[in-house]
PDB file of N, CA and C in Angstrom:
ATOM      1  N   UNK A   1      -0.319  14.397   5.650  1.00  0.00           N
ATOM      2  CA  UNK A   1      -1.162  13.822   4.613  1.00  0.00           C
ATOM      3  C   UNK A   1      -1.201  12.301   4.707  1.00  0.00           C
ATOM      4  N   UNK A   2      -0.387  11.520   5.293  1.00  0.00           N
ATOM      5  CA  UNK A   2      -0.196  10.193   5.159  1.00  0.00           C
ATOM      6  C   UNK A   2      -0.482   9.800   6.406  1.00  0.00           C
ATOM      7  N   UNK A   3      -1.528   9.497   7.045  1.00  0.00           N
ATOM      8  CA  UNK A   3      -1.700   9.129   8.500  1.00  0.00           C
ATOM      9  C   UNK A   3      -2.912   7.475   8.018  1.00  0.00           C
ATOM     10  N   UNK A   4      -3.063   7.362   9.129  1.00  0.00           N
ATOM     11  CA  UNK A   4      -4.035   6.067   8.974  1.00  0.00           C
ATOM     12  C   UNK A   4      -5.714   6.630   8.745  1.00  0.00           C
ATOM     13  N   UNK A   5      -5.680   7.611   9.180  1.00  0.00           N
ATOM     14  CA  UNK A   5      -6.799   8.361   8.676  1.00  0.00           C
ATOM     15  C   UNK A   5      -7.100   8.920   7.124  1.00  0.00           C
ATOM     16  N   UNK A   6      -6.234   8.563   6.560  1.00  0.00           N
ATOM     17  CA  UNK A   6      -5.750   9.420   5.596  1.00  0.00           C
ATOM     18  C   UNK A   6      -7.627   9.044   4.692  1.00  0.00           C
ATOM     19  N   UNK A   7      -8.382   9.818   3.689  1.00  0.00           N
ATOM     20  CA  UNK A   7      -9.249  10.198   3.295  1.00  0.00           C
ATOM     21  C   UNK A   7      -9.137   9.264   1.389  1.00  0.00           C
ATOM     22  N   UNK A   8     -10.448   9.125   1.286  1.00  0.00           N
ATOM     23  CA  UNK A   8     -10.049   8.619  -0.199  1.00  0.00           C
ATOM     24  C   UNK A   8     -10.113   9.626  -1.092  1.00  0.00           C
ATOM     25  N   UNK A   9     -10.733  10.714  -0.604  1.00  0.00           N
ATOM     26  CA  UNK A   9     -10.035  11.870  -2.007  1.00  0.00           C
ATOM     27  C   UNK A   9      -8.405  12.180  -1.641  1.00  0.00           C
ATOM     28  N   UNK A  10      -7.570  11.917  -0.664  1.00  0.00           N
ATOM     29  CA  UNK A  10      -5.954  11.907  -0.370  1.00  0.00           C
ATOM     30  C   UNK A  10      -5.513  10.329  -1.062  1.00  0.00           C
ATOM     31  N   UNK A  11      -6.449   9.528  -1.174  1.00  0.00           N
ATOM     32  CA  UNK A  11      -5.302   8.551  -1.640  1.00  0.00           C
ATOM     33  C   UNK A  11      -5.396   8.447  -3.593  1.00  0.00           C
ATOM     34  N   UNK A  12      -6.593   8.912  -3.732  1.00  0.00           N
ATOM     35  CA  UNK A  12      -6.594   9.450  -5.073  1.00  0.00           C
ATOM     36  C   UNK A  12      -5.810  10.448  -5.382  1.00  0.00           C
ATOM     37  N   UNK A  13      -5.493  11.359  -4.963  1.00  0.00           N
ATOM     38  CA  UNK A  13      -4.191  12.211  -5.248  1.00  0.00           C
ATOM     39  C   UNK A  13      -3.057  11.473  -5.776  1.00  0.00           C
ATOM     40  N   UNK A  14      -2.918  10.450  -4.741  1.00  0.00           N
ATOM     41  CA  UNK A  14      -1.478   9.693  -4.588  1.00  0.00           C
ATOM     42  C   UNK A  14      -0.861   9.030  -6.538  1.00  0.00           C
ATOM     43  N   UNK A  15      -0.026   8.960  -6.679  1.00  0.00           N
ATOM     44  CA  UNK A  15       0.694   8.484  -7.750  1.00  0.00           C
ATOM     45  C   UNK A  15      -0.225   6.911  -7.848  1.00  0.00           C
ATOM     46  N   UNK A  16       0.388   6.693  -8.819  1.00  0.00           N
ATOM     47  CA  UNK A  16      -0.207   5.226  -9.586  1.00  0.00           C
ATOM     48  C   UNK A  16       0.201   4.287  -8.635  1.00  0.00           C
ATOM     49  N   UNK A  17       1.728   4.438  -8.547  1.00  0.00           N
ATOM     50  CA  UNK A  17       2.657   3.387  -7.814  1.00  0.00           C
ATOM     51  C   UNK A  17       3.297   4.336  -6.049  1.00  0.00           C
ATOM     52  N   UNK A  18       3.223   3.670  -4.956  1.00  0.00           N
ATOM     53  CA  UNK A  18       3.943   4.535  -3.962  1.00  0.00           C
ATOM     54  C   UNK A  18       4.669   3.438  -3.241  1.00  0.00           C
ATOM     55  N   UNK A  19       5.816   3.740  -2.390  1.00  0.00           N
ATOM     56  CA  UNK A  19       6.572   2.921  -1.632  1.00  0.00           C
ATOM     57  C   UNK A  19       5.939   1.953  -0.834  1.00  0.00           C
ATOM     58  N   UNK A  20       6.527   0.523  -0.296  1.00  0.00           N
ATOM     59  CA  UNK A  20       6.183  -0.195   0.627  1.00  0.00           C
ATOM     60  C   UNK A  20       5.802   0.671   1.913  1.00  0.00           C
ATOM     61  N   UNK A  21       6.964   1.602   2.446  1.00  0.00           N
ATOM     62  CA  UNK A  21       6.484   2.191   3.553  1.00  0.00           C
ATOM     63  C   UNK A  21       5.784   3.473   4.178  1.00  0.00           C
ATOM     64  N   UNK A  22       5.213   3.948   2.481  1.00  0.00           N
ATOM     65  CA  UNK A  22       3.976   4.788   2.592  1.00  0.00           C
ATOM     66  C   UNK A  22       2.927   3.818   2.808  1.00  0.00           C
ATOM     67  N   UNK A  23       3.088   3.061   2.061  1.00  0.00           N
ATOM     68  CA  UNK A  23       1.486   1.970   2.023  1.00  0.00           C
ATOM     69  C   UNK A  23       1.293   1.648   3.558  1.00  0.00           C
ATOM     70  N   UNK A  24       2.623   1.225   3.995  1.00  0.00           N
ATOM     71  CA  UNK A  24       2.250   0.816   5.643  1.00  0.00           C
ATOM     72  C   UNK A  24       1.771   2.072   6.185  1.00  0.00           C
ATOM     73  N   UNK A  25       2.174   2.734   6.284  1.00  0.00           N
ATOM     74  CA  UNK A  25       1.869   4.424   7.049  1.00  0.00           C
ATOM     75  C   UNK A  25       0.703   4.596   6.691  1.00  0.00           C
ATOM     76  N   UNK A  26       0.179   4.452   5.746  1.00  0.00           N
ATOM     77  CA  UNK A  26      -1.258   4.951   5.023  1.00  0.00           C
ATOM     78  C   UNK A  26      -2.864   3.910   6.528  1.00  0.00           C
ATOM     79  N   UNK A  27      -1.573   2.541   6.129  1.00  0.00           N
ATOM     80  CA  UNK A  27      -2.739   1.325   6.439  1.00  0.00           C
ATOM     81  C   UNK A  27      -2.178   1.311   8.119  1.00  0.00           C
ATOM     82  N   UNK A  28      -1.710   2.233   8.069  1.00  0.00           N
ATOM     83  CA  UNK A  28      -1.090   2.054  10.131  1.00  0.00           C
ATOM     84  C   UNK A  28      -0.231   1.140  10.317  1.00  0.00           C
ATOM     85  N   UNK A  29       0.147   0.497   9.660  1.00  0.00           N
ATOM     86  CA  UNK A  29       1.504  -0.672   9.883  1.00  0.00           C
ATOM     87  C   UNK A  29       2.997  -0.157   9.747  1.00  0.00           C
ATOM     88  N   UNK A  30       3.491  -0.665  10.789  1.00  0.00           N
ATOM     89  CA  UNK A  30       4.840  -0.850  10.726  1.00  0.00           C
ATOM     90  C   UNK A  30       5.545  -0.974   9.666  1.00  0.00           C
ATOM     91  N   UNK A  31       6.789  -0.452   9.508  1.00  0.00           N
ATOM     92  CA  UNK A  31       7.495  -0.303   8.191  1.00  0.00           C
ATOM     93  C   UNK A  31       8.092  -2.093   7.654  1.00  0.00           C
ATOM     94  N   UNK A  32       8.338  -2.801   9.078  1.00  0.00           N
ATOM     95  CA  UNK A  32       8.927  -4.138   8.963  1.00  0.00           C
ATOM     96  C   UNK A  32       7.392  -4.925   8.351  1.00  0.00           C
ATOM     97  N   UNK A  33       6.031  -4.468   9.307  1.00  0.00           N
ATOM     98  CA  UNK A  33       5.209  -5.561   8.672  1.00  0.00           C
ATOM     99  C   UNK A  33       4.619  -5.126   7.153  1.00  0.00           C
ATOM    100  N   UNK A  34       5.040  -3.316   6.894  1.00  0.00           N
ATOM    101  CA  UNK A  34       4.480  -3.425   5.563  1.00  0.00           C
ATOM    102  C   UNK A  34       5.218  -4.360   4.498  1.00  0.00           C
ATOM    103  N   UNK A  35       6.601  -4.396   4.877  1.00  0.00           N
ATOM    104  CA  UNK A  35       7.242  -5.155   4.012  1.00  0.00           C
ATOM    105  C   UNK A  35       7.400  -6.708   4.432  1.00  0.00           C
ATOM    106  N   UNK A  36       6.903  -7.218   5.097  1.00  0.00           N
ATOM    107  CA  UNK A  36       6.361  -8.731   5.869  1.00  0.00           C
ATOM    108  C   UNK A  36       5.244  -8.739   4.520  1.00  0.00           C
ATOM    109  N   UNK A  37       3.923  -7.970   4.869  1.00  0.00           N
ATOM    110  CA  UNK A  37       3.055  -8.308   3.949  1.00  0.00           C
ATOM    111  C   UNK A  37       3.252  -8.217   2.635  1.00  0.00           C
ATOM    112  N   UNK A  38       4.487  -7.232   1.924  1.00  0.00           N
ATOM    113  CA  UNK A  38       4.699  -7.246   0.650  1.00  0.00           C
ATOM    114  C   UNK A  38       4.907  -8.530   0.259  1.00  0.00           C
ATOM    115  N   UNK A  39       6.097  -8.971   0.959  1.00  0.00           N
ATOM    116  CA  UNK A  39       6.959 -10.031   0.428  1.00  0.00           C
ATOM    117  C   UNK A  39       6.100 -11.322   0.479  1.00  0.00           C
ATOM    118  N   UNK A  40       4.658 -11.622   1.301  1.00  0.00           N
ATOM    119  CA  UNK A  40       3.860 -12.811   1.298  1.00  0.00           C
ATOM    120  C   UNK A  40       2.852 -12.499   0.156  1.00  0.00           C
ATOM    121  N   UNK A  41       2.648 -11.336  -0.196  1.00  0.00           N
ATOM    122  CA  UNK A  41       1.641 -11.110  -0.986  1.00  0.00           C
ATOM    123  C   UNK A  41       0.127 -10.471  -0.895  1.00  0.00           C
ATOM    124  N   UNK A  42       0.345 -10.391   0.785  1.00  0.00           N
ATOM    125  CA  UNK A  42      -0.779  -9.311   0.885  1.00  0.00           C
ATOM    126  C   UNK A  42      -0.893  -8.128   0.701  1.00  0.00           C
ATOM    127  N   UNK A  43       0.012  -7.582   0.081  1.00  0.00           N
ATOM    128  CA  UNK A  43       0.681  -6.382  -0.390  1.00  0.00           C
ATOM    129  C   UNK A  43       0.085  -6.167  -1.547  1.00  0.00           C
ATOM    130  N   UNK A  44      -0.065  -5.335  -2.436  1.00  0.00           N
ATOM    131  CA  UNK A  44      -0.465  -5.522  -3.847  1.00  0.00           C
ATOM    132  C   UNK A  44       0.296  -5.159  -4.339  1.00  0.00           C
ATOM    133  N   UNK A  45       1.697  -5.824  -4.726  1.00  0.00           N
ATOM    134  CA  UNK A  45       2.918  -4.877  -5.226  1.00  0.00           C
ATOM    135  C   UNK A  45       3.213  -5.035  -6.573  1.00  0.00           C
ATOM    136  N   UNK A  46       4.418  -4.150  -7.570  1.00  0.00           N
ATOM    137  CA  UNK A  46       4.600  -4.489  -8.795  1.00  0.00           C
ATOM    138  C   UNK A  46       6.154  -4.604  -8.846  1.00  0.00           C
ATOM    139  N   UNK A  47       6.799  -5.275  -9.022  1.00  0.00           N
ATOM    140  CA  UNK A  47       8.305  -5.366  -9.160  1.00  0.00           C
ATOM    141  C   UNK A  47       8.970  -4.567 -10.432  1.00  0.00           C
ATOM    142  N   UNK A  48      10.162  -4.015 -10.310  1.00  0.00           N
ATOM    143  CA  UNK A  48      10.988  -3.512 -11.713  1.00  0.00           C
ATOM    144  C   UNK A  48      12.075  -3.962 -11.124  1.00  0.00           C
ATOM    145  N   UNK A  49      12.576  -4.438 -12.676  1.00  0.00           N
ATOM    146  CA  UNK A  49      14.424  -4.627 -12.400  1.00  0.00           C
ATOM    147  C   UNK A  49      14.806  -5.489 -11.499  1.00  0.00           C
ATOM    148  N   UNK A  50      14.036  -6.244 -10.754  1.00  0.00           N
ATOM    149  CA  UNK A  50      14.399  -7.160  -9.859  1.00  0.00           C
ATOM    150  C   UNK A  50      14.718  -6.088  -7.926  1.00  0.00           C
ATOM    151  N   UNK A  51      14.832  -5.207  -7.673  1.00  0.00           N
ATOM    152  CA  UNK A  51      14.806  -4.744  -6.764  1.00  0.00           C
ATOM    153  C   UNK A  51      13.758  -3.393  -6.160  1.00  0.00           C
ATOM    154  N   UNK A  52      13.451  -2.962  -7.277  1.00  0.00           N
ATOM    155  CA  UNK A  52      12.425  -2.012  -6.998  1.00  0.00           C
ATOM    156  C   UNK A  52      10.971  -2.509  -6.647  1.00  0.00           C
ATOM    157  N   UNK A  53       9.948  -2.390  -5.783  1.00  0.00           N
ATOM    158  CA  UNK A  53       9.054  -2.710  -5.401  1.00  0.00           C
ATOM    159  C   UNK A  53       8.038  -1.599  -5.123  1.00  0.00           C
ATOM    160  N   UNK A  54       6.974  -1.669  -6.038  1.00  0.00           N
ATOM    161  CA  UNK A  54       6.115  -0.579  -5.178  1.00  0.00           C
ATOM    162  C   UNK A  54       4.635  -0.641  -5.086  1.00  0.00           C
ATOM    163  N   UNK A  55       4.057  -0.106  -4.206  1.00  0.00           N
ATOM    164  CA  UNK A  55       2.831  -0.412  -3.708  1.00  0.00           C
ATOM    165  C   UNK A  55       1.443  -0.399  -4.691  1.00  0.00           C
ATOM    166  N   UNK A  56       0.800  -0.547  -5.170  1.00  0.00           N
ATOM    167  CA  UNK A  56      -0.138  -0.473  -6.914  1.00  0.00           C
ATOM    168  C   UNK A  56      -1.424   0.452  -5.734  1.00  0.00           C
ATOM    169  N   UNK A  57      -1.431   1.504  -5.895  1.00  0.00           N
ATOM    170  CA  UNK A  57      -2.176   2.504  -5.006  1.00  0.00           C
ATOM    171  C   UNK A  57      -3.852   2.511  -5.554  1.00  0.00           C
ATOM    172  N   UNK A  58      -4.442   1.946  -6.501  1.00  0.00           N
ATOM    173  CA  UNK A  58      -5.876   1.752  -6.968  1.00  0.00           C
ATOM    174  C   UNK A  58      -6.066   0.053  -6.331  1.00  0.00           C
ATOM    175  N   UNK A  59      -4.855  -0.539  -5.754  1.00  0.00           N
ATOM    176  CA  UNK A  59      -5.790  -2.024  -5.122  1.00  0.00           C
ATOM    177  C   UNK A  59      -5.304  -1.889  -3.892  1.00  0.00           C
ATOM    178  N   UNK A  60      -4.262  -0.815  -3.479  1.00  0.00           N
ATOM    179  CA  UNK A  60      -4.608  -0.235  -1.782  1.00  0.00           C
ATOM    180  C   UNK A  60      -5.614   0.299  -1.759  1.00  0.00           C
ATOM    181  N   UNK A  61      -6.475   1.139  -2.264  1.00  0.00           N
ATOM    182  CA  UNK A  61      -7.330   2.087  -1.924  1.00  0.00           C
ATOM    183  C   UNK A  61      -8.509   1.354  -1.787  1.00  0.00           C
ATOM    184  N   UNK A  62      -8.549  -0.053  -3.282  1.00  0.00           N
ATOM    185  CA  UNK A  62      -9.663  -1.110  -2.625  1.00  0.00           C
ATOM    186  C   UNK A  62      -9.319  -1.931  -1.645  1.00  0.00           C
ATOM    187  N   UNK A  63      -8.273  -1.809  -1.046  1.00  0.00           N
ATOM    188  CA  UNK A  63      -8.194  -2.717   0.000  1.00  0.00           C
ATOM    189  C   UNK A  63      -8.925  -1.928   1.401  1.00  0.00           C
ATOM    190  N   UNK A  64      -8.841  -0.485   1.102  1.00  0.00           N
ATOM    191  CA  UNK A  64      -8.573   0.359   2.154  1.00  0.00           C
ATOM    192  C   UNK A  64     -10.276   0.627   2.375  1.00  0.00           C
ATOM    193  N   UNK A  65     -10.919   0.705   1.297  1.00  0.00           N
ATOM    194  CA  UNK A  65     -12.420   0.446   0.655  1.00  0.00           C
ATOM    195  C   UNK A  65     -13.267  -0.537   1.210  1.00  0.00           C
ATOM    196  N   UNK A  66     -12.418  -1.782   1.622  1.00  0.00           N
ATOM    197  CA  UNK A  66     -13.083  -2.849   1.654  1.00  0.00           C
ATOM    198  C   UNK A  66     -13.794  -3.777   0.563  1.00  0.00           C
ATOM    199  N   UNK A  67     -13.207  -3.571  -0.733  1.00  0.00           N
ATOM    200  CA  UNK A  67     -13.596  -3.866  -1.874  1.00  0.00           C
ATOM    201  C   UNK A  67     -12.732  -5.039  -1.805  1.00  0.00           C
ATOM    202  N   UNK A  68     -11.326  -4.941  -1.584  1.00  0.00           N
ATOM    203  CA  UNK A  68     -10.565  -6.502  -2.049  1.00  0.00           C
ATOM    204  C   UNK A  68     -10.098  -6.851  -0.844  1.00  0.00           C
ATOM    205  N   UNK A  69      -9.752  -7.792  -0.215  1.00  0.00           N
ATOM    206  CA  UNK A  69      -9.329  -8.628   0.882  1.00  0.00           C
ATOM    207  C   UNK A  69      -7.746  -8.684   1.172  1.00  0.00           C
ATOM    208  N   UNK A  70      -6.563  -8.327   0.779  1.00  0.00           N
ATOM    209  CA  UNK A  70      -5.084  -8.781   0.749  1.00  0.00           C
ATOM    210  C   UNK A  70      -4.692  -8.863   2.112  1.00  0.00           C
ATOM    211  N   UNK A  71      -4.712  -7.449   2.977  1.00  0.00           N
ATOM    212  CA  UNK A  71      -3.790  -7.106   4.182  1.00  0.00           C
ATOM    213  C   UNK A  71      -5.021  -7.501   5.248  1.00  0.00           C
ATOM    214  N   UNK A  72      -4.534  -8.658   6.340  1.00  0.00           N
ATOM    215  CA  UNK A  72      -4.685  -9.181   7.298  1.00  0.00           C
ATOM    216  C   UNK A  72      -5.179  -7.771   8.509  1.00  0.00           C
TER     217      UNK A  72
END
């Protein structure tokens, strides 16, 4: 289900929030550059608690859309 092909009725399935290294898997990136791009901000991420990080899956899907610009 999680390939770079992956379909926008599959990423609408997906939860609200999903991991840094689904998001890379989704967008074909490497697990090191999904979290390269988290940590600069091309990521669209939401922080809890100071260590939890996770991917905001409605501004991947516009990223994935071509609607918003973040990931290089």
């Amino acid at each position: 289900m999680t390939t770079p092909n992956m379909t926008m009725t599959s990423l609408s399935d997906l939860p609200a929030l999903i991991s840094i290294p689904l998001a890379g898997e989704i967008l074909g990136l490497t697990r090191a550059t999904a979290y390269r791009y988290a940590a600069s901000g091309d990521l669209p991420v939401k922080r809890f608690g100071g260590r939890r990080v996770y991917v905001i899956t409605a501004r991947l899907r516009a990223i994935v859309e071509g609607t918003e610009e973040t990931v290089q």
